[in-house]
Protein backbone atom coordinates (compact mmCIF):
# COMPACT_ATOMS: atom_id res chain seq x y z
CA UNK A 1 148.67 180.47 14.13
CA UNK A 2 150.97 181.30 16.89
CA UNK A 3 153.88 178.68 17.54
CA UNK A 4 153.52 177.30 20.86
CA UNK A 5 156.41 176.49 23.35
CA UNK A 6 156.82 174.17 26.23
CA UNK A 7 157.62 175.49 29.53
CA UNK A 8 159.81 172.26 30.85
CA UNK A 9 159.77 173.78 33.94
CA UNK A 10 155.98 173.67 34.61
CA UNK A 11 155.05 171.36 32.14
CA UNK A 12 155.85 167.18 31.65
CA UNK A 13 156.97 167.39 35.69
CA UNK A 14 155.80 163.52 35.65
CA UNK A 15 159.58 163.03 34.36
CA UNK A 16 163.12 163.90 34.78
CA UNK A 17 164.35 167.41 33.38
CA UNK A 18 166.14 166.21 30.50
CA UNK A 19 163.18 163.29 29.54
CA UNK A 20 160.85 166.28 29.19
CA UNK A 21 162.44 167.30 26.04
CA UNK A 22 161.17 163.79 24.55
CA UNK A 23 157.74 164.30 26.10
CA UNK A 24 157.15 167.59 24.55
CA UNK A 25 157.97 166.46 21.13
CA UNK A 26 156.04 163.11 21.73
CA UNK A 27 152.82 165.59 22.42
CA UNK A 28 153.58 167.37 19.47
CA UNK A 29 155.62 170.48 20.54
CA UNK A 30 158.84 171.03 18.11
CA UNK A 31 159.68 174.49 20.47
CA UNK A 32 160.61 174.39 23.95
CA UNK A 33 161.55 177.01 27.01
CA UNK A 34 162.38 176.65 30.59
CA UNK A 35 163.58 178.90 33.40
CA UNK A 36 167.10 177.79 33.76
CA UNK A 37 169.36 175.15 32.51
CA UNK A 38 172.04 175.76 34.65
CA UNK A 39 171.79 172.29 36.30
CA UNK A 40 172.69 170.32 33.80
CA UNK A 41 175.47 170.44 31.52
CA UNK A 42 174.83 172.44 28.01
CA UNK A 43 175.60 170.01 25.93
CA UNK A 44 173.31 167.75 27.64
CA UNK A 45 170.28 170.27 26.73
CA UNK A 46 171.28 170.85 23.31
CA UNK A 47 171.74 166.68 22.49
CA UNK A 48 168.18 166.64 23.75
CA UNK A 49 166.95 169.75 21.34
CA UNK A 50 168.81 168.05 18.14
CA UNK A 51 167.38 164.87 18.86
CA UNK A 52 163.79 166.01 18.98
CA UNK A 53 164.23 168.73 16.27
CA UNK A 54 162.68 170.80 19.37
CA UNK A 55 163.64 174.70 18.84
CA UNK A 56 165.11 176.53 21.93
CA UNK A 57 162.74 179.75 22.17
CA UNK A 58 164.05 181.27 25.78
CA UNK A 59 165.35 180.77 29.11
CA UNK A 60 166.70 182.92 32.04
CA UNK A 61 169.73 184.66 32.91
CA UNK A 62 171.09 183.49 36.34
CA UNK A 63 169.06 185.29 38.91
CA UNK A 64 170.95 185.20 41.93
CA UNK A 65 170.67 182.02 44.43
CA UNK A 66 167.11 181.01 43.06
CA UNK A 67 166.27 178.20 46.25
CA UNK A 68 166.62 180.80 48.45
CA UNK A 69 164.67 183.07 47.08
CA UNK A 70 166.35 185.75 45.17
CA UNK A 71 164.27 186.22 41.51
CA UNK A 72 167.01 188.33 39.82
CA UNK A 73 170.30 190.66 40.51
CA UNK A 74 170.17 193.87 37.69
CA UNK A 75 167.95 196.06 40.49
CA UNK A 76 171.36 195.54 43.00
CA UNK A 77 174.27 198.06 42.27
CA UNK A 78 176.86 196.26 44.44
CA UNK A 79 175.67 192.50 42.36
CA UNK A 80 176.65 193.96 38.76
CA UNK A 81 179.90 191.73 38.98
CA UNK A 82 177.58 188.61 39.81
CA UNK A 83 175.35 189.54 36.94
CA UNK A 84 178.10 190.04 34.32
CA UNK A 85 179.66 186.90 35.05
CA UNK A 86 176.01 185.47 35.21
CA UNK A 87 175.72 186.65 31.34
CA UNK A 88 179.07 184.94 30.41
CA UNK A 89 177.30 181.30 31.97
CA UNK A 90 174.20 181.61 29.78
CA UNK A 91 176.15 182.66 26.68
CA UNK A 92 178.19 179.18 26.81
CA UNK A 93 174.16 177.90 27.11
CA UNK A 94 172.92 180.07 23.90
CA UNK A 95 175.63 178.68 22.04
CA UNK A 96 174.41 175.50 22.72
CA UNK A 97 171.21 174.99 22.54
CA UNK A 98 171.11 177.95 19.60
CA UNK A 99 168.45 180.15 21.33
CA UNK A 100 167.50 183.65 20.16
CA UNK A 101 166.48 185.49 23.43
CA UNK A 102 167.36 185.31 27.22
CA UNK A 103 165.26 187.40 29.94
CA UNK A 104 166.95 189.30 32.51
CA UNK A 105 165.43 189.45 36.15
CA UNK A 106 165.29 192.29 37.78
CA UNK A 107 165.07 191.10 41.66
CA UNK A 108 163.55 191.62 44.91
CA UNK A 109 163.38 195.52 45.59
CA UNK A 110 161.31 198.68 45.63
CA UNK A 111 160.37 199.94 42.48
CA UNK A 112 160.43 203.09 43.42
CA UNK A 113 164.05 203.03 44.99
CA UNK A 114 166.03 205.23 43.31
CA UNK A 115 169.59 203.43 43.60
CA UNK A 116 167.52 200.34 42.50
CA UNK A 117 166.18 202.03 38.98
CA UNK A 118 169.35 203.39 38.19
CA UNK A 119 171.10 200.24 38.84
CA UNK A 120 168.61 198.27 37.16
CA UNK A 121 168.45 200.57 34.16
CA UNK A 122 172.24 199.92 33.85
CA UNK A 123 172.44 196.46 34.21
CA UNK A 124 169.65 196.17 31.01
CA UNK A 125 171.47 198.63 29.14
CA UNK A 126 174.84 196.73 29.93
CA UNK A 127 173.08 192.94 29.28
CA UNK A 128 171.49 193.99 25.91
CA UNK A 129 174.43 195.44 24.08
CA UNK A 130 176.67 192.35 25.41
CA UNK A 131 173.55 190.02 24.16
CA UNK A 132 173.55 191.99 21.20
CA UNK A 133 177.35 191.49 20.38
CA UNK A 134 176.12 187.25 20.38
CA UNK A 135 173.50 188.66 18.07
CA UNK A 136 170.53 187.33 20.68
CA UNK A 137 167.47 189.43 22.18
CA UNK A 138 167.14 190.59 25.68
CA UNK A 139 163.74 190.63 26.95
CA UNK A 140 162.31 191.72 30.01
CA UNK A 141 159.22 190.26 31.64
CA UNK A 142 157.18 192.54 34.05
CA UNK A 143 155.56 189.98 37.17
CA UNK A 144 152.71 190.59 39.49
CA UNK A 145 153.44 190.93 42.84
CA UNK A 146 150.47 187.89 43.93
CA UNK A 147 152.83 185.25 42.25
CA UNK A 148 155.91 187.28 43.16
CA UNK A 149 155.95 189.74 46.22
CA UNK A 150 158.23 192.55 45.68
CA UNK A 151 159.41 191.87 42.23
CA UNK A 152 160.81 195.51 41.06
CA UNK A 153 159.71 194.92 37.44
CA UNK A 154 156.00 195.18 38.26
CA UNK A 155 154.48 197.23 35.73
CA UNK A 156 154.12 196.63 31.70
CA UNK A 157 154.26 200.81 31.05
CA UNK A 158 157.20 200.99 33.42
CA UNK A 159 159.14 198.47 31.74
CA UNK A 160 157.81 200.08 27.96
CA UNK A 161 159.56 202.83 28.90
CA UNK A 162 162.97 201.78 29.86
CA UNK A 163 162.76 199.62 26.48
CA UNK A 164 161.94 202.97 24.50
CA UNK A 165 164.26 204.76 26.14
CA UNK A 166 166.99 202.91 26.55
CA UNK A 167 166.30 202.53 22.30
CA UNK A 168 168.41 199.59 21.90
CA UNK A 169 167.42 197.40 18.68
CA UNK A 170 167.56 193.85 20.73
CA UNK A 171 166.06 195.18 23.74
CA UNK A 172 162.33 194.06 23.77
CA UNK A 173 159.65 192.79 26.41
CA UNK A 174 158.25 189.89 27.03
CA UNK A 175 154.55 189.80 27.44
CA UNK A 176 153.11 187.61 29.70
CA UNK A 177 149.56 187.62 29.11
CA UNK A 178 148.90 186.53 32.55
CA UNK A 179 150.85 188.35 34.24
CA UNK A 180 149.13 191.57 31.90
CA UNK A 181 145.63 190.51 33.21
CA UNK A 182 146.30 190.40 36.78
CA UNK A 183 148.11 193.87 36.85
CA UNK A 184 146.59 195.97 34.24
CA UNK A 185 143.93 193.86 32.70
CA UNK A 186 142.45 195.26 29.39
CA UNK A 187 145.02 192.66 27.55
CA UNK A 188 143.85 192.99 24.15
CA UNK A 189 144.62 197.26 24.17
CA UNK A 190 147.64 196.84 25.57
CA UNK A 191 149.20 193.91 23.21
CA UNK A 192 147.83 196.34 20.32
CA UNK A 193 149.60 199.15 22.22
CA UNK A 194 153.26 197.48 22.54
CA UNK A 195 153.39 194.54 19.97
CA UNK A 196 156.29 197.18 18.40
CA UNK A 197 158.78 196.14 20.86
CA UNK A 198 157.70 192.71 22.35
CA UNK A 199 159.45 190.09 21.47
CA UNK A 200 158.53 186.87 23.27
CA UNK A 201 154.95 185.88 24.84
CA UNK A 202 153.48 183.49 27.37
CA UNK A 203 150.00 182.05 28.29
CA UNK A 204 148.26 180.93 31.12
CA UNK A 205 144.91 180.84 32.43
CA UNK A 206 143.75 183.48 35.10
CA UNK A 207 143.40 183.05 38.14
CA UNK A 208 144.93 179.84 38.61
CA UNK A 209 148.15 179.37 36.04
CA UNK A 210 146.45 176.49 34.53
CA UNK A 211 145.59 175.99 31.11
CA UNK A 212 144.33 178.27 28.39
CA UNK A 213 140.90 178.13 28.79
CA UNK A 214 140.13 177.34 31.79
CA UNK A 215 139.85 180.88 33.70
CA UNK A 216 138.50 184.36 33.19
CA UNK A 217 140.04 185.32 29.68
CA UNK A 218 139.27 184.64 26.43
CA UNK A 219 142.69 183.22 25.37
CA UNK A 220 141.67 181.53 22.12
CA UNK A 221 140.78 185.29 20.94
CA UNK A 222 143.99 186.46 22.52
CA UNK A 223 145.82 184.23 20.23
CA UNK A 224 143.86 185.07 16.80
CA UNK A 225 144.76 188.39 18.18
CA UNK A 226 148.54 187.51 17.84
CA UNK A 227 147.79 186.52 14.32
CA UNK A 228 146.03 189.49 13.38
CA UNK A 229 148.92 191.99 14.53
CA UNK A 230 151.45 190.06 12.81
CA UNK A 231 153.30 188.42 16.07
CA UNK A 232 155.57 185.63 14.44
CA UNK A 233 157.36 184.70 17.61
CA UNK A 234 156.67 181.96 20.24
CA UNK A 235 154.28 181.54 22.82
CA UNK A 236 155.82 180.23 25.85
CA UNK A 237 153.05 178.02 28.06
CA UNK A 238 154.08 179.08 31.35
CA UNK A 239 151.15 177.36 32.86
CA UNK A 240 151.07 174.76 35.88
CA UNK A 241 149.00 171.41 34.47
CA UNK A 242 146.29 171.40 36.77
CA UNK A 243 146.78 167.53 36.46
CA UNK A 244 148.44 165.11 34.58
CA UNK A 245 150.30 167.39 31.43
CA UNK A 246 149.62 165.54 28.50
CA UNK A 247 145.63 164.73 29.51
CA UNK A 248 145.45 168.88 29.94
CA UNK A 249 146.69 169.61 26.53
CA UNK A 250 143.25 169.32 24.70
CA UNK A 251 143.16 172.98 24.82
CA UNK A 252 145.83 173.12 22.37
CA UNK A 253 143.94 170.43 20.07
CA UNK A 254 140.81 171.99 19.67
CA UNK A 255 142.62 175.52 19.19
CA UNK A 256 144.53 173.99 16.50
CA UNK A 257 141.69 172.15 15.11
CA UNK A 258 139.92 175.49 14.65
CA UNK A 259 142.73 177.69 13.63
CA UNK A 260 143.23 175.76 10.64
């Protein structure tokens, strides 16, 4: 049965940041991710891990100045500086809170821009073997352009490629499965098709980010279908609680009830 993580971003928003740590383990989560932690001091974050026994599965490199809009640096040549130093941040943060993985955003740029590909295709290449040095993962998430206009990394065969080519053993994606269904669709084929290299996962409902369960696909089959290929990792719930977070998490009940 997959292991499920807590977005504390989207999820337990009824309470301060750090108190959503000791909501998730109160409703029975003992893994965690977020977007960023850079807010609050790391050794705030990781007190809140050890005293939950929660399990840091992922967060986000610094993407640039996030409130006003920027969703990543690596597709900017002239940002690489930013970025690097940006990689130095979250590595005081890994240490921390003892995390495995980080994803790298690519930005806000054309994806067929040449300058942008190249520079993006360096800044990965540069990220994962400095990741891989801390002996942590480097995924990279491709993003649908209706929850993120202009987001370069728009494509799940684009970024298969890179991650093949580049042929870096830490270097793996991170498959949204909502995120799949709204670009490509045909989910099932394509986590079949790339489970080789993917190395983190997330859930929500289509269309509206809520739960699993409550939109078009089937994602109790999606999840046996993580079982039968072998997945081991996490599976992030990067959904928004359509109401109050703890009253929307019978999903996970009766999914756990029938798993076993």
């Amino acid at each position: 049965m997959p292991r499920f993580a807590a977005n504390l971003s989207l999820m337990f928003n009824e309470v301060p940041f750090l108190d959503r740590f000791d909501a998730a383990a109160r409703a029975g989560f003992d893994a965690v991710e977020f977007l960023f932690p850079y807010e609050h001091p790391p050794e705030a974050i990781a007190e809140r891990l050890r005293a939950n026994g929660l399990t840091q599965a992922l967060f986000n490199l610094p993407p640039g100045d996030f409130a006003k809009g920027e969703r990543g640096l690596a597709a900017f040549p002239e940002r690489l500086d930013e970025l690097k130093a940006g990689v130095d941040t979250a590595l005081r943060y890994a240490e921390a809170t003892g995390v495995a993985r980080l994803h790298l955003m690519a930005g806000l740029a054309p994806h067929d821009d040449a300058k942008a590909a190249e520079a993006y295709r360096r800044a990965v290449a540069w990220t994962a073997e400095r990741l891989g040095a801390a002996g942590l993962d480097l995924v990279l998430e491709p993003i649908n352009g209706r929850n993120m206009p202009g987001y370069f990394l728009n494509d799940f065969g684009r970024a298969a490629d890179l991650i093949r080519e580049l042929a870096l053993p830490n270097l793996k994606l991170q498959f949204d499965l909502y995120h799949c269904q709204i670009l490509h669709g045909d989910v099932t084929m394509r986590l079949r098709a790339l489970m080789p290299i993917v190395g983190h996962v997330q859930t929500a409902s289509v269309p509206e980010r809520h739960e699993p369960g409550t939109g078009e696909m089937n994602d109790a089959f999606l999840f046996d279908e993580l079982d039968r290929l072998g997945y081991a990792g996490f599976v992030g719930c990067e959904y928004i609680p359509a109401a109050d977070t703890v009253a929307g998490l019978g999903w996970l009940a009766a999914y756990q009830g029938r798993a076993r």
